[in-house]
C-alpha atoms as a PDB file:
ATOM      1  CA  UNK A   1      19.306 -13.963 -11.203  1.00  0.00           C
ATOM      2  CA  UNK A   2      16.739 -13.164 -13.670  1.00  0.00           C
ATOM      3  CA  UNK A   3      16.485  -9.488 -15.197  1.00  0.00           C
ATOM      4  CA  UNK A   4      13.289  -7.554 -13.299  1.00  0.00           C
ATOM      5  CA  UNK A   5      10.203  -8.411 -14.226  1.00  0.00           C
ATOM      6  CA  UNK A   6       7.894  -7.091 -17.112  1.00  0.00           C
ATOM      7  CA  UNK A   7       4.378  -5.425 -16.486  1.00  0.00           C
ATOM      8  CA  UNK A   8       2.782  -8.412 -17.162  1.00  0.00           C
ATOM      9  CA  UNK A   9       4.793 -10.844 -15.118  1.00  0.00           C
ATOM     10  CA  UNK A  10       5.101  -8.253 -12.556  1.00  0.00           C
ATOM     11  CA  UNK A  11       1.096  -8.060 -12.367  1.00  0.00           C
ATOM     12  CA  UNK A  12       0.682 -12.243 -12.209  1.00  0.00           C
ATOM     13  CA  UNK A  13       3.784 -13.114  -9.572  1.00  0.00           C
ATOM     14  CA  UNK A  14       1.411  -9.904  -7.408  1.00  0.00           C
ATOM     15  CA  UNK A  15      -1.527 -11.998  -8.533  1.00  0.00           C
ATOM     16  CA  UNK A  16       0.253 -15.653  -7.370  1.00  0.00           C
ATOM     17  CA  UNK A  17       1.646 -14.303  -3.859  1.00  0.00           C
ATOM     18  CA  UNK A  18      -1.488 -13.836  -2.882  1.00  0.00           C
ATOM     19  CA  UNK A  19      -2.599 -17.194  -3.962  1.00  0.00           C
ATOM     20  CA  UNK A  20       0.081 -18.535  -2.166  1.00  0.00           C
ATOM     21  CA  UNK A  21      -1.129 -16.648   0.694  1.00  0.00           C
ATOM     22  CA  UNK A  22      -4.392 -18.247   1.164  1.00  0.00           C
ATOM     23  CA  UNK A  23      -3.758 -20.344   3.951  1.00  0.00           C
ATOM     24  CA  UNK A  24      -3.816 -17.933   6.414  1.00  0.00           C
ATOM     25  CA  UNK A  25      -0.365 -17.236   8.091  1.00  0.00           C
ATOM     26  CA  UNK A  26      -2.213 -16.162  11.576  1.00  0.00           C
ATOM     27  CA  UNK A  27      -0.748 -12.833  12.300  1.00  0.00           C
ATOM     28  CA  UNK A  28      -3.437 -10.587  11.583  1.00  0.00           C
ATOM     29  CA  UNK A  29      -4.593 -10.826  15.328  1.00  0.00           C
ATOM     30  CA  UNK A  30      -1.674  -9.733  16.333  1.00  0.00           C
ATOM     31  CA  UNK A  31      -1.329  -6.790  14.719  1.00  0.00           C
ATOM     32  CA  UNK A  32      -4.697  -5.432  15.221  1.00  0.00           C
ATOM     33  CA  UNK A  33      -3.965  -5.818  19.048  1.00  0.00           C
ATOM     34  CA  UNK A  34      -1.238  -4.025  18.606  1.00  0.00           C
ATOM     35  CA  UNK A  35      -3.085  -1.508  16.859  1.00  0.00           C
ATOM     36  CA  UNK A  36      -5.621  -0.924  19.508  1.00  0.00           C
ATOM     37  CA  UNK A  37      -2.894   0.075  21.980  1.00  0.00           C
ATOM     38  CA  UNK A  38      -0.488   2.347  19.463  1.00  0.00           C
ATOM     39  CA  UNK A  39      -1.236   6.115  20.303  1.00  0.00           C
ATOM     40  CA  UNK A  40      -0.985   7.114  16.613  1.00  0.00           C
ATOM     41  CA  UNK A  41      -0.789   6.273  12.881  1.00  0.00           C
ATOM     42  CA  UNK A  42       0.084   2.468  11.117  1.00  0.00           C
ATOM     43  CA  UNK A  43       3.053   2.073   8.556  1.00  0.00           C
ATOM     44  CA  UNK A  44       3.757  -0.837   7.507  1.00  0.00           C
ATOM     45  CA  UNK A  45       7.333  -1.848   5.292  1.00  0.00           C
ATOM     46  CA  UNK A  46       7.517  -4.151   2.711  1.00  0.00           C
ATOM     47  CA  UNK A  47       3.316  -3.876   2.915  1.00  0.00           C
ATOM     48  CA  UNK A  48       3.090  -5.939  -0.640  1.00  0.00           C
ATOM     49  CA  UNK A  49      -0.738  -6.345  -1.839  1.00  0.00           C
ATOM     50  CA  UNK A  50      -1.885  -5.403   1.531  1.00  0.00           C
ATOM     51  CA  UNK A  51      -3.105  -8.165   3.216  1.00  0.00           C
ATOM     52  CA  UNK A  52      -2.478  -6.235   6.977  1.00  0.00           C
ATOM     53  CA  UNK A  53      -2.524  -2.923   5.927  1.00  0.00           C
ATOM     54  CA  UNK A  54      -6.738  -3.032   4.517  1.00  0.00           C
ATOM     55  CA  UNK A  55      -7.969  -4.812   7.449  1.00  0.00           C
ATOM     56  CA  UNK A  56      -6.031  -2.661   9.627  1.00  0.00           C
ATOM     57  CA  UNK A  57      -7.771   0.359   8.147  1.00  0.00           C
ATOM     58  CA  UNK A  58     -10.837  -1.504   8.278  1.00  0.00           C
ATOM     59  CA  UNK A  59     -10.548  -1.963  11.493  1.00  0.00           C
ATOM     60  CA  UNK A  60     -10.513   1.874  11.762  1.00  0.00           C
ATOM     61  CA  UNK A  61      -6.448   2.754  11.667  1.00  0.00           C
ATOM     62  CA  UNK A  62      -4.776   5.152   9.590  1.00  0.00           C
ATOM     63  CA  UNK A  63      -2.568   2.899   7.773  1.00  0.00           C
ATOM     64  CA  UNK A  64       0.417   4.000   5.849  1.00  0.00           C
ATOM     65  CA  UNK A  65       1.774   0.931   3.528  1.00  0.00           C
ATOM     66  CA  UNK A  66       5.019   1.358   1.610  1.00  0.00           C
ATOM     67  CA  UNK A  67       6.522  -1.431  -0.689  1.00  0.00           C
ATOM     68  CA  UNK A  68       8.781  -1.378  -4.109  1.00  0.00           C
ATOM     69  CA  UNK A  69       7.178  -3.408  -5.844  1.00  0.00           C
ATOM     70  CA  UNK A  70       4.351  -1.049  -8.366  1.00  0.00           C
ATOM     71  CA  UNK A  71       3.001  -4.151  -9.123  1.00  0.00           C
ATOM     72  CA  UNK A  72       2.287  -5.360  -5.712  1.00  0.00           C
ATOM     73  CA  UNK A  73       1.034  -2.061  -4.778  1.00  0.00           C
ATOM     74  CA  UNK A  74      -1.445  -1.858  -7.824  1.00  0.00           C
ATOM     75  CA  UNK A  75      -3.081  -4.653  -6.297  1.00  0.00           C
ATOM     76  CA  UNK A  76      -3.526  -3.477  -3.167  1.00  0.00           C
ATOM     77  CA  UNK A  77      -5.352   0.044  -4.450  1.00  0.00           C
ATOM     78  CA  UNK A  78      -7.477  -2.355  -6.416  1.00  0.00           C
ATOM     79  CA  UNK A  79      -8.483  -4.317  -3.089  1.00  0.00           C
ATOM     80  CA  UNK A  80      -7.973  -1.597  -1.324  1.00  0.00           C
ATOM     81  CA  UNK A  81     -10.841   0.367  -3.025  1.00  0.00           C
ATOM     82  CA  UNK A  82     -13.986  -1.958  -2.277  1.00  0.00           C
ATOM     83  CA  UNK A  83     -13.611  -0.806   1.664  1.00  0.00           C
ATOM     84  CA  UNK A  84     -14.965   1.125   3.959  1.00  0.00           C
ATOM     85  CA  UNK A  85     -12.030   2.471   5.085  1.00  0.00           C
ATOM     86  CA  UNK A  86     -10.503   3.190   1.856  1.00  0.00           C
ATOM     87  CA  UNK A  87      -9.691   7.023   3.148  1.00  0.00           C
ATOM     88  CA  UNK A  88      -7.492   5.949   5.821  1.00  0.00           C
ATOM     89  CA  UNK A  89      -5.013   3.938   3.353  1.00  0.00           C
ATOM     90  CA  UNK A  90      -2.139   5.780   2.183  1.00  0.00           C
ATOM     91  CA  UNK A  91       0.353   3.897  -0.032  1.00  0.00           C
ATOM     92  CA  UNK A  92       3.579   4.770  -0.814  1.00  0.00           C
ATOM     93  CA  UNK A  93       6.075   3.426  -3.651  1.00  0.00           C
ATOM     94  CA  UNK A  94      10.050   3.429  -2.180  1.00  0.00           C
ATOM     95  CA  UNK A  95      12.680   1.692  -0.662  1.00  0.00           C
ATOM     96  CA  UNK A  96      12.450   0.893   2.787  1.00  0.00           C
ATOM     97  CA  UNK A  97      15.806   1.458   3.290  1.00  0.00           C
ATOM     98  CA  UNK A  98      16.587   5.581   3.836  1.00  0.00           C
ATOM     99  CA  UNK A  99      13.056   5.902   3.858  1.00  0.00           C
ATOM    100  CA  UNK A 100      11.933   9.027   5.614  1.00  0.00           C
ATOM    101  CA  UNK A 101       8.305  10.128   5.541  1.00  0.00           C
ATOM    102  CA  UNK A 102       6.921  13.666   5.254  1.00  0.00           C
ATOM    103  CA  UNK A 103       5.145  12.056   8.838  1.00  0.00           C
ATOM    104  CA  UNK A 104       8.357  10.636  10.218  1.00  0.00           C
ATOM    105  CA  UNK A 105       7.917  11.028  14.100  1.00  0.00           C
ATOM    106  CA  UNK A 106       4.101  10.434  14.713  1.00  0.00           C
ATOM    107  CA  UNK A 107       3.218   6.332  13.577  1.00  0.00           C
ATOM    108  CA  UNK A 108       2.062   4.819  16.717  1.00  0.00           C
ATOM    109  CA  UNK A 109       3.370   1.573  15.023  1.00  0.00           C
ATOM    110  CA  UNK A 110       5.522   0.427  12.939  1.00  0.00           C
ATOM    111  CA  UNK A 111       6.295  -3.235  11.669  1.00  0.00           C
ATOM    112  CA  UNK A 112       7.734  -5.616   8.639  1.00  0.00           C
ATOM    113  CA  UNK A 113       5.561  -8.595   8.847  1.00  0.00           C
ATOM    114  CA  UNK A 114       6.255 -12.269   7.685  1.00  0.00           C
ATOM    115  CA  UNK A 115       9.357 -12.743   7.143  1.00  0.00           C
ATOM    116  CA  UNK A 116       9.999  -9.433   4.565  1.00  0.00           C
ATOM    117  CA  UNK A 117      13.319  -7.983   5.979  1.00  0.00           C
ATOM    118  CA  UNK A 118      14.795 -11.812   5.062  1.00  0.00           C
ATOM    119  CA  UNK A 119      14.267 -10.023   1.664  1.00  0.00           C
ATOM    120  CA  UNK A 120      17.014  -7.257   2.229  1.00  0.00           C
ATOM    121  CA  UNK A 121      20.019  -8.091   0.807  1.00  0.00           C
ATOM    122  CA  UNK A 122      23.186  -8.083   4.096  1.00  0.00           C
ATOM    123  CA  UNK A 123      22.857  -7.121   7.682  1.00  0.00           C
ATOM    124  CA  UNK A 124      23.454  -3.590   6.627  1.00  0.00           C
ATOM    125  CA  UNK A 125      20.244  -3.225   4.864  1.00  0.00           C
ATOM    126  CA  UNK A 126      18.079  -5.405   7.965  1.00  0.00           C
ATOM    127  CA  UNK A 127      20.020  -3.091  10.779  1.00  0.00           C
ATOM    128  CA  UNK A 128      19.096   0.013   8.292  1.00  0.00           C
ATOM    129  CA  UNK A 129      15.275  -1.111   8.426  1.00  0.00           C
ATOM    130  CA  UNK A 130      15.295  -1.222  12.352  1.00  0.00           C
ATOM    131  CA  UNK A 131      16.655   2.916  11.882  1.00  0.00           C
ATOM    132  CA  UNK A 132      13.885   2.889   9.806  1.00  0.00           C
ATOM    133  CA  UNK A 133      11.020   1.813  12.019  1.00  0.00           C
ATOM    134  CA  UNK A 134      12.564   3.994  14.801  1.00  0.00           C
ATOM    135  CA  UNK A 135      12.840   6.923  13.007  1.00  0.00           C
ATOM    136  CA  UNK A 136       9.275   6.881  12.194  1.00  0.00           C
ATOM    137  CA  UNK A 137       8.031   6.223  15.389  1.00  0.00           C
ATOM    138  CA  UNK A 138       6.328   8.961  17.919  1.00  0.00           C
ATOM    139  CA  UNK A 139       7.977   8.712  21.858  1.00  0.00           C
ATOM    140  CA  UNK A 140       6.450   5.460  23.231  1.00  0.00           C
ATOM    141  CA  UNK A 141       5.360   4.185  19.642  1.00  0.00           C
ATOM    142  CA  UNK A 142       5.772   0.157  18.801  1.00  0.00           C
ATOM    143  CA  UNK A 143       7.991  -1.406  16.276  1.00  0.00           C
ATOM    144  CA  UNK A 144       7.830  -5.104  15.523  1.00  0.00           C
ATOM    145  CA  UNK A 145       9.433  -7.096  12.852  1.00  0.00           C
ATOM    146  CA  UNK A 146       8.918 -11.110  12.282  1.00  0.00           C
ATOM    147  CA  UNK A 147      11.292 -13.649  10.830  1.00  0.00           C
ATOM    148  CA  UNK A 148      11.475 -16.666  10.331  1.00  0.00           C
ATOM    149  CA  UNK A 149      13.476 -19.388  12.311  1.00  0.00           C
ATOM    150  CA  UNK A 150      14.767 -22.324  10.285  1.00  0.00           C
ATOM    151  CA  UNK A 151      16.095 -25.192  12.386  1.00  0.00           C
ATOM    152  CA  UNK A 152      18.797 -27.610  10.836  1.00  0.00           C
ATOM    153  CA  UNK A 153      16.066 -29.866   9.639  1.00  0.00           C
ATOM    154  CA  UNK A 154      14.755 -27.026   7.738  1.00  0.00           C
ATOM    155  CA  UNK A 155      18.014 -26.149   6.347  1.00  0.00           C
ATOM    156  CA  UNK A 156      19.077 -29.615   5.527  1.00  0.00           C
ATOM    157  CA  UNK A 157      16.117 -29.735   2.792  1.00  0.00           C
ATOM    158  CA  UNK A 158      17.100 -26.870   1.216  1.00  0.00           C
ATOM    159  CA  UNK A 159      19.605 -28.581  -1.292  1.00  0.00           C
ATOM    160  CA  UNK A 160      18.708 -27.529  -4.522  1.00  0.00           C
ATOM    161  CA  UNK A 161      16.001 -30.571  -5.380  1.00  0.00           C
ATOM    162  CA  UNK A 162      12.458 -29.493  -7.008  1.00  0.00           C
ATOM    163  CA  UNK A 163       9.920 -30.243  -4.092  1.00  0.00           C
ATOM    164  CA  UNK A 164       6.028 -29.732  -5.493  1.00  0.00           C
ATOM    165  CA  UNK A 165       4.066 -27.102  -2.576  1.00  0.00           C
ATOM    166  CA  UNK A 166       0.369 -27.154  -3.752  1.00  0.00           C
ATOM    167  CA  UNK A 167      -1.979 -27.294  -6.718  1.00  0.00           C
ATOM    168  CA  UNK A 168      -4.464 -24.406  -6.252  1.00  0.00           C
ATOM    169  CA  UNK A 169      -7.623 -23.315  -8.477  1.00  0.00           C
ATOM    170  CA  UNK A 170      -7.369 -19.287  -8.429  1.00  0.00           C
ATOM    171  CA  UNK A 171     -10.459 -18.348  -8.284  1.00  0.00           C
ATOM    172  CA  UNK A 172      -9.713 -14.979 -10.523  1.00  0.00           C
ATOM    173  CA  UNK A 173      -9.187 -16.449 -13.713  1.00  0.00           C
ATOM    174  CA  UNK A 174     -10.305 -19.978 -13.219  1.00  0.00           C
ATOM    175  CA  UNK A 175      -7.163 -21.625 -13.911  1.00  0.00           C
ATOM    176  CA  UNK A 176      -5.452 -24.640 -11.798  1.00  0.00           C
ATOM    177  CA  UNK A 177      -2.041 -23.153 -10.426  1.00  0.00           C
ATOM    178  CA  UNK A 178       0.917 -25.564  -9.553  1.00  0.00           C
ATOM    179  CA  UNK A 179       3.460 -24.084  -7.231  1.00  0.00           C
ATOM    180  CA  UNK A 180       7.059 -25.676  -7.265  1.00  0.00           C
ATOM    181  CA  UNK A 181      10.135 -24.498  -5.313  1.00  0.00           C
ATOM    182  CA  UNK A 182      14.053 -25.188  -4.854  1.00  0.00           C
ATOM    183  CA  UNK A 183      15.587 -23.493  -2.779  1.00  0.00           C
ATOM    184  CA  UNK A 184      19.821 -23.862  -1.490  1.00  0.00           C
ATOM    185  CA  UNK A 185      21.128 -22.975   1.948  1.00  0.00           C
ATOM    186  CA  UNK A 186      24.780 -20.722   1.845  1.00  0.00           C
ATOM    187  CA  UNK A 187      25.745 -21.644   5.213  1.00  0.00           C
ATOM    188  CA  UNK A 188      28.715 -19.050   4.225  1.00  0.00           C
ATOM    189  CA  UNK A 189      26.256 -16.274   3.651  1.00  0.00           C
ATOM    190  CA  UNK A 190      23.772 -17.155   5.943  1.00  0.00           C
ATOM    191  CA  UNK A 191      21.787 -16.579   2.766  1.00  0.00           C
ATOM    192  CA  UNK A 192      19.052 -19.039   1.144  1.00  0.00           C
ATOM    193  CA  UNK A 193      18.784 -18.812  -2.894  1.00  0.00           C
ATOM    194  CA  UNK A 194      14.588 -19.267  -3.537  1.00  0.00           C
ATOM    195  CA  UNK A 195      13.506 -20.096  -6.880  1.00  0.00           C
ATOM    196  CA  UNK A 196       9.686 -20.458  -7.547  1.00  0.00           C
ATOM    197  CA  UNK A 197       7.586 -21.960 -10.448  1.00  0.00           C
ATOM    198  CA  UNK A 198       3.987 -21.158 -10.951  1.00  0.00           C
ATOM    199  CA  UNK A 199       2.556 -22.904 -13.976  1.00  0.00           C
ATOM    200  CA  UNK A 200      -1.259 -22.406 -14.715  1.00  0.00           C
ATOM    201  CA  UNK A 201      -3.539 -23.911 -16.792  1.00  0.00           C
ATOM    202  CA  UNK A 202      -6.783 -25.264 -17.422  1.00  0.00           C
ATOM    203  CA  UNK A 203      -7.457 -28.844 -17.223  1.00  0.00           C
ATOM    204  CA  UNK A 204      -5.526 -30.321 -20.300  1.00  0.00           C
ATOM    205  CA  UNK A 205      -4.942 -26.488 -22.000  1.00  0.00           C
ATOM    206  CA  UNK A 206      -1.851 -24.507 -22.479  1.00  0.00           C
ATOM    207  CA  UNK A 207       0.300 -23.837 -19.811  1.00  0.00           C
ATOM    208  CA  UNK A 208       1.691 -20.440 -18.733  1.00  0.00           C
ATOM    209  CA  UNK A 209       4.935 -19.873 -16.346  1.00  0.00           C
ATOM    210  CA  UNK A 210       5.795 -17.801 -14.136  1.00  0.00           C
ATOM    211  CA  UNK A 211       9.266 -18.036 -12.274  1.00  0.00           C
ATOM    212  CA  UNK A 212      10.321 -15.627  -9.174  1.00  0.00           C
ATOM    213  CA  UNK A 213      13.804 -15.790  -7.618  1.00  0.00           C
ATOM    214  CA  UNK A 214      14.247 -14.611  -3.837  1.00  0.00           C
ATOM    215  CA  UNK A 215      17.653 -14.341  -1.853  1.00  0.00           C
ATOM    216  CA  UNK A 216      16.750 -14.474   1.265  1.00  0.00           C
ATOM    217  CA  UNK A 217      18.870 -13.660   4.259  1.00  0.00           C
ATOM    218  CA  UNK A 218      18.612 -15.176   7.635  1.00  0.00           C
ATOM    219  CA  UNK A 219      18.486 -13.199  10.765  1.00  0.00           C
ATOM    220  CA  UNK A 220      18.678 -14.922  13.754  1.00  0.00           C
ATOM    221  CA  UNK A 221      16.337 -13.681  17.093  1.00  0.00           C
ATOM    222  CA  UNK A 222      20.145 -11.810  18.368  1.00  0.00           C
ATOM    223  CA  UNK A 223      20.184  -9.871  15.646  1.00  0.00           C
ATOM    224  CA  UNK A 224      16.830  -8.814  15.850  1.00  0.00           C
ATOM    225  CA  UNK A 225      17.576  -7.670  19.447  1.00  0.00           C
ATOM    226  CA  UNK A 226      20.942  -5.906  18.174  1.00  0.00           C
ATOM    227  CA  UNK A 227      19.468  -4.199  15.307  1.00  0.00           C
ATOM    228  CA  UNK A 228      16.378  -2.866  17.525  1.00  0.00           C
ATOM    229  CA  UNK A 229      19.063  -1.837  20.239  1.00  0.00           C
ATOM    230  CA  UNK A 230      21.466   0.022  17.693  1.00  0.00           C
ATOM    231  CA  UNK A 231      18.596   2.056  16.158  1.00  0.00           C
ATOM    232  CA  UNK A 232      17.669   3.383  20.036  1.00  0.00           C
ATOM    233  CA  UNK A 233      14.770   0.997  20.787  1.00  0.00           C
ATOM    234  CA  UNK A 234      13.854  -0.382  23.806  1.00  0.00           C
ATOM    235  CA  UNK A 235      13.447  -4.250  23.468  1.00  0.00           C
ATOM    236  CA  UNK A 236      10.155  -5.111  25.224  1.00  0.00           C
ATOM    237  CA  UNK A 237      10.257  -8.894  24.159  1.00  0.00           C
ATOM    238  CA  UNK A 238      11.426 -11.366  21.580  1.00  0.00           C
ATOM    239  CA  UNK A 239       8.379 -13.772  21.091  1.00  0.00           C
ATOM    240  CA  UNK A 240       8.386 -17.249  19.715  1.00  0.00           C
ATOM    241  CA  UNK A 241       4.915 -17.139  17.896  1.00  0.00           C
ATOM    242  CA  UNK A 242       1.644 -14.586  17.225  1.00  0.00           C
ATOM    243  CA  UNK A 243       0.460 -14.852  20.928  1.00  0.00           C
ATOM    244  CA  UNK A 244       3.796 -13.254  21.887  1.00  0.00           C
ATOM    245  CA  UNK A 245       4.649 -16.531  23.768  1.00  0.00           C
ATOM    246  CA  UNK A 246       8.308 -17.069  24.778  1.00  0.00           C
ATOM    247  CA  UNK A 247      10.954 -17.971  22.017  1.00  0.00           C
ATOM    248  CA  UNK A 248      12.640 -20.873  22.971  1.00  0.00           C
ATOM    249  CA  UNK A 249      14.194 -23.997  21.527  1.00  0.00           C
ATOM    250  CA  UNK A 250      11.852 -25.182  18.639  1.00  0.00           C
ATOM    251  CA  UNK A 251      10.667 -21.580  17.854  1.00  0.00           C
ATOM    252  CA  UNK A 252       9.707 -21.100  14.358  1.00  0.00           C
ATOM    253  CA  UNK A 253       8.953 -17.772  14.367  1.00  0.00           C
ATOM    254  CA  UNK A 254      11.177 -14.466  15.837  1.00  0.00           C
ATOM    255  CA  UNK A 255       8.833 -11.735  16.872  1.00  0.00           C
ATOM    256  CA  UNK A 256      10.816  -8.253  17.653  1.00  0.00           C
ATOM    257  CA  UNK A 257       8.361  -5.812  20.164  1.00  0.00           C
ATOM    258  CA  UNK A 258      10.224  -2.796  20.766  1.00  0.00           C
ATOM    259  CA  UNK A 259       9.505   0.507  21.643  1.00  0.00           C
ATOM    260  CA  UNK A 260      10.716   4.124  20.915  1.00  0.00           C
ATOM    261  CA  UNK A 261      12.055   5.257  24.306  1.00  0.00           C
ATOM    262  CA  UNK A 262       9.501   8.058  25.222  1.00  0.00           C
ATOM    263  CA  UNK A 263      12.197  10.569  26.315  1.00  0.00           C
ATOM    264  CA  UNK A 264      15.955  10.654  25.418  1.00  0.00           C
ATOM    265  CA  UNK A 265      18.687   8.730  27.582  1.00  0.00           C
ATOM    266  CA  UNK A 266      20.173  10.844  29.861  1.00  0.00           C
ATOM    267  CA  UNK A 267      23.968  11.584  28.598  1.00  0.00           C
ATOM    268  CA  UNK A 268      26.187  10.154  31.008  1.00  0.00           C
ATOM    269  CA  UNK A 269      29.589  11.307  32.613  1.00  0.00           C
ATOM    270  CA  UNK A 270      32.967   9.876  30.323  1.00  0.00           C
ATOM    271  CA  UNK A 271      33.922   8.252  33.410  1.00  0.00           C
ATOM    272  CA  UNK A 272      30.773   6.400  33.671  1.00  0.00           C
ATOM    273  CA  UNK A 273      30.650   5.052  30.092  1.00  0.00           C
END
C-alpha cells in the first residue's frame, strides 16, 4: 500500500471523489425521507465531502457528519459554508470505530451511506460500526447502512487488468481528468484490492497523477442483519435498492433499516433462554 497521503494529494483525491461522484448515485431521496420521519438529530459515518450531510441540513436537519479523512472534511466546510443551513452542520474529525459523541443517545438517525463500511478493514471493525450507530441512537431512532452487492460477474472482472472508467472536464480547475482502475478479488478474504489513477491535464499539457488505493471488504446482506442484531437493533428490513424494494436475486445494492428498540428487552428466566 502506499504511505498516507500528503496535504496536497490529500486535498486533490477530496477534490477527484467528488468528480467521480457526479453521476448521481440516487440515494439522496432516501435519506431525506428518512429524515422527515427520525424524531431527532442526523449523524452520518464516513460523511466524506458531504454530499448527504449539506442537503440534509438544507433540508432543515441538524446534521452531525464525522469522517477521518481532514482532507475530505475541509471540503465539505468549504461547501458547506455557501448554505443556508450552514448552522445546523456540525463536523467532526475521528474514527468511526469507538466513536462516542458528547450527544450519544439523542440522533434520530444514523447511517453509513454508499458503500463506506466496505472501507473498514475485517468484520470486527463493520460489526463495531453497527455498535456504533446503535449507541448513538435515541429509543425508536433509525440506523441504515448500504453496501454494495457484487454478483460473480462482477467479481470475475476484477482480475487485476487496467479498465479506463471516464474522461471528465472538472469544472474547478478546467482540466480534462482520466479515471483508470484495477481492482483484484481475494475470494480468501472476501476482500477486493482497489487501485485508482486520476491523471489531469489540459489538452496536449503536462500531466499530473494522482493514485488512491482502497481495500475494500465485502459484506454480504446476512451480515448486515447479524451485525444490526448483535449491536441490539431491531431489523425492520433489508432492501434491494433506494425505494426500499425487496432484496432478492440480482440485487445490487444491500440496504440495512433498523431501529433502536424503544424500551429494553425484558430479561428472561435461565430456563427460558
Amino acid at each position: 500500500m502506499l504511505p498516507s497521503p500528503d496535504p496536497e494529494t490529500a486535498a486533490a483525491l477530496a477534490r477527484l471523489y467528488d468528480l467521480d461522484l457526479t453521476e448521481d448515485p440516487g440515494d439522496l431521496d432516501l435519506y431525506l425521507a428518512l429524515a422527515e420521519r427520525a424524531d431527532g438529530p442526523i449523524l452520518e459515518l464516513a460523511a466524506g465531502t458531504g454530499r448527504l450531510a449539506i442537503p440534509l441540513a438544507e433540508a432543515g436537519h441538524d446534521v452531525t457528519a464525522v469522517d477521518l479523512d481532514p482532507a475530505m472534511l475541509d471540503r465539505a466546510r468549504s461547501r458547506a459554508s455557501a448554505i443556508a443551513g450552514a448552522d445546523r452542520l456540525e463536523f467532526v474529525e475521528a474514527d468511526l470505530v469507538g466513536l462516542r459523541l458528547p450527544a450519544a443517545g439523542t440522533y434520530g438517525l444514523a447511517f453509513i451511506a454508499l458503500n463506506s463500511i466496505m472501507v473498514l478493514p475485517n468484520r470486527d471493525a463493520q460489526r463495531a460500526a453497527l455498535r456504533t450507530l446503535s449507541d448513538h441512537l435515541a429509543p425508536g431512532g433509525l440506523a441504515v447502512v448500504d453496501a454494495w452487492q457484487p454478483d460473480a460477474t462482477d467479481l470475475a472482472r476484477f482480475d487485476g487488468q487496467v479498465i479506463l472508467e471516464w474522461p471528465r472536464l472538472d469544472p474547478e480547475t478546467g482540466r480534462i481528468v482520466t479515471k483508470v482502475a484495477s481492482a483484484l478479488h481475494d475470494a480468501a478474504t472476501a476482500t477486493v484490492n482497489m487501485t485508482t489513477i486520476f491523471e489531469e491535464s489540459g489538452q496536449g499539457g503536462p500531466t499530473r497523477r494522482w493514485v488512491r488505493q482502497d481495500r475494500l471488504r465485502l459484506v454480504s446482506a446476512a451480515e448486515l442483519r447479524d451485525f444490526a442484531i448483535a449491536a441490539g437493533l431491531i431489523v425492520e428490513r433489508v432492501a434491494g435498492d433506494y425505494d426500499l424494494g425487496e432484496l432478492g436475486p440480482g440485487s445490487e445494492r444491500a440496504i440495512l433499516v433498523a431501529e433502536r428498540p424503544r424500551r429494553p428487552s425484558p430479561i428472561r428466566p435461565i430456563a427460558d433462554r
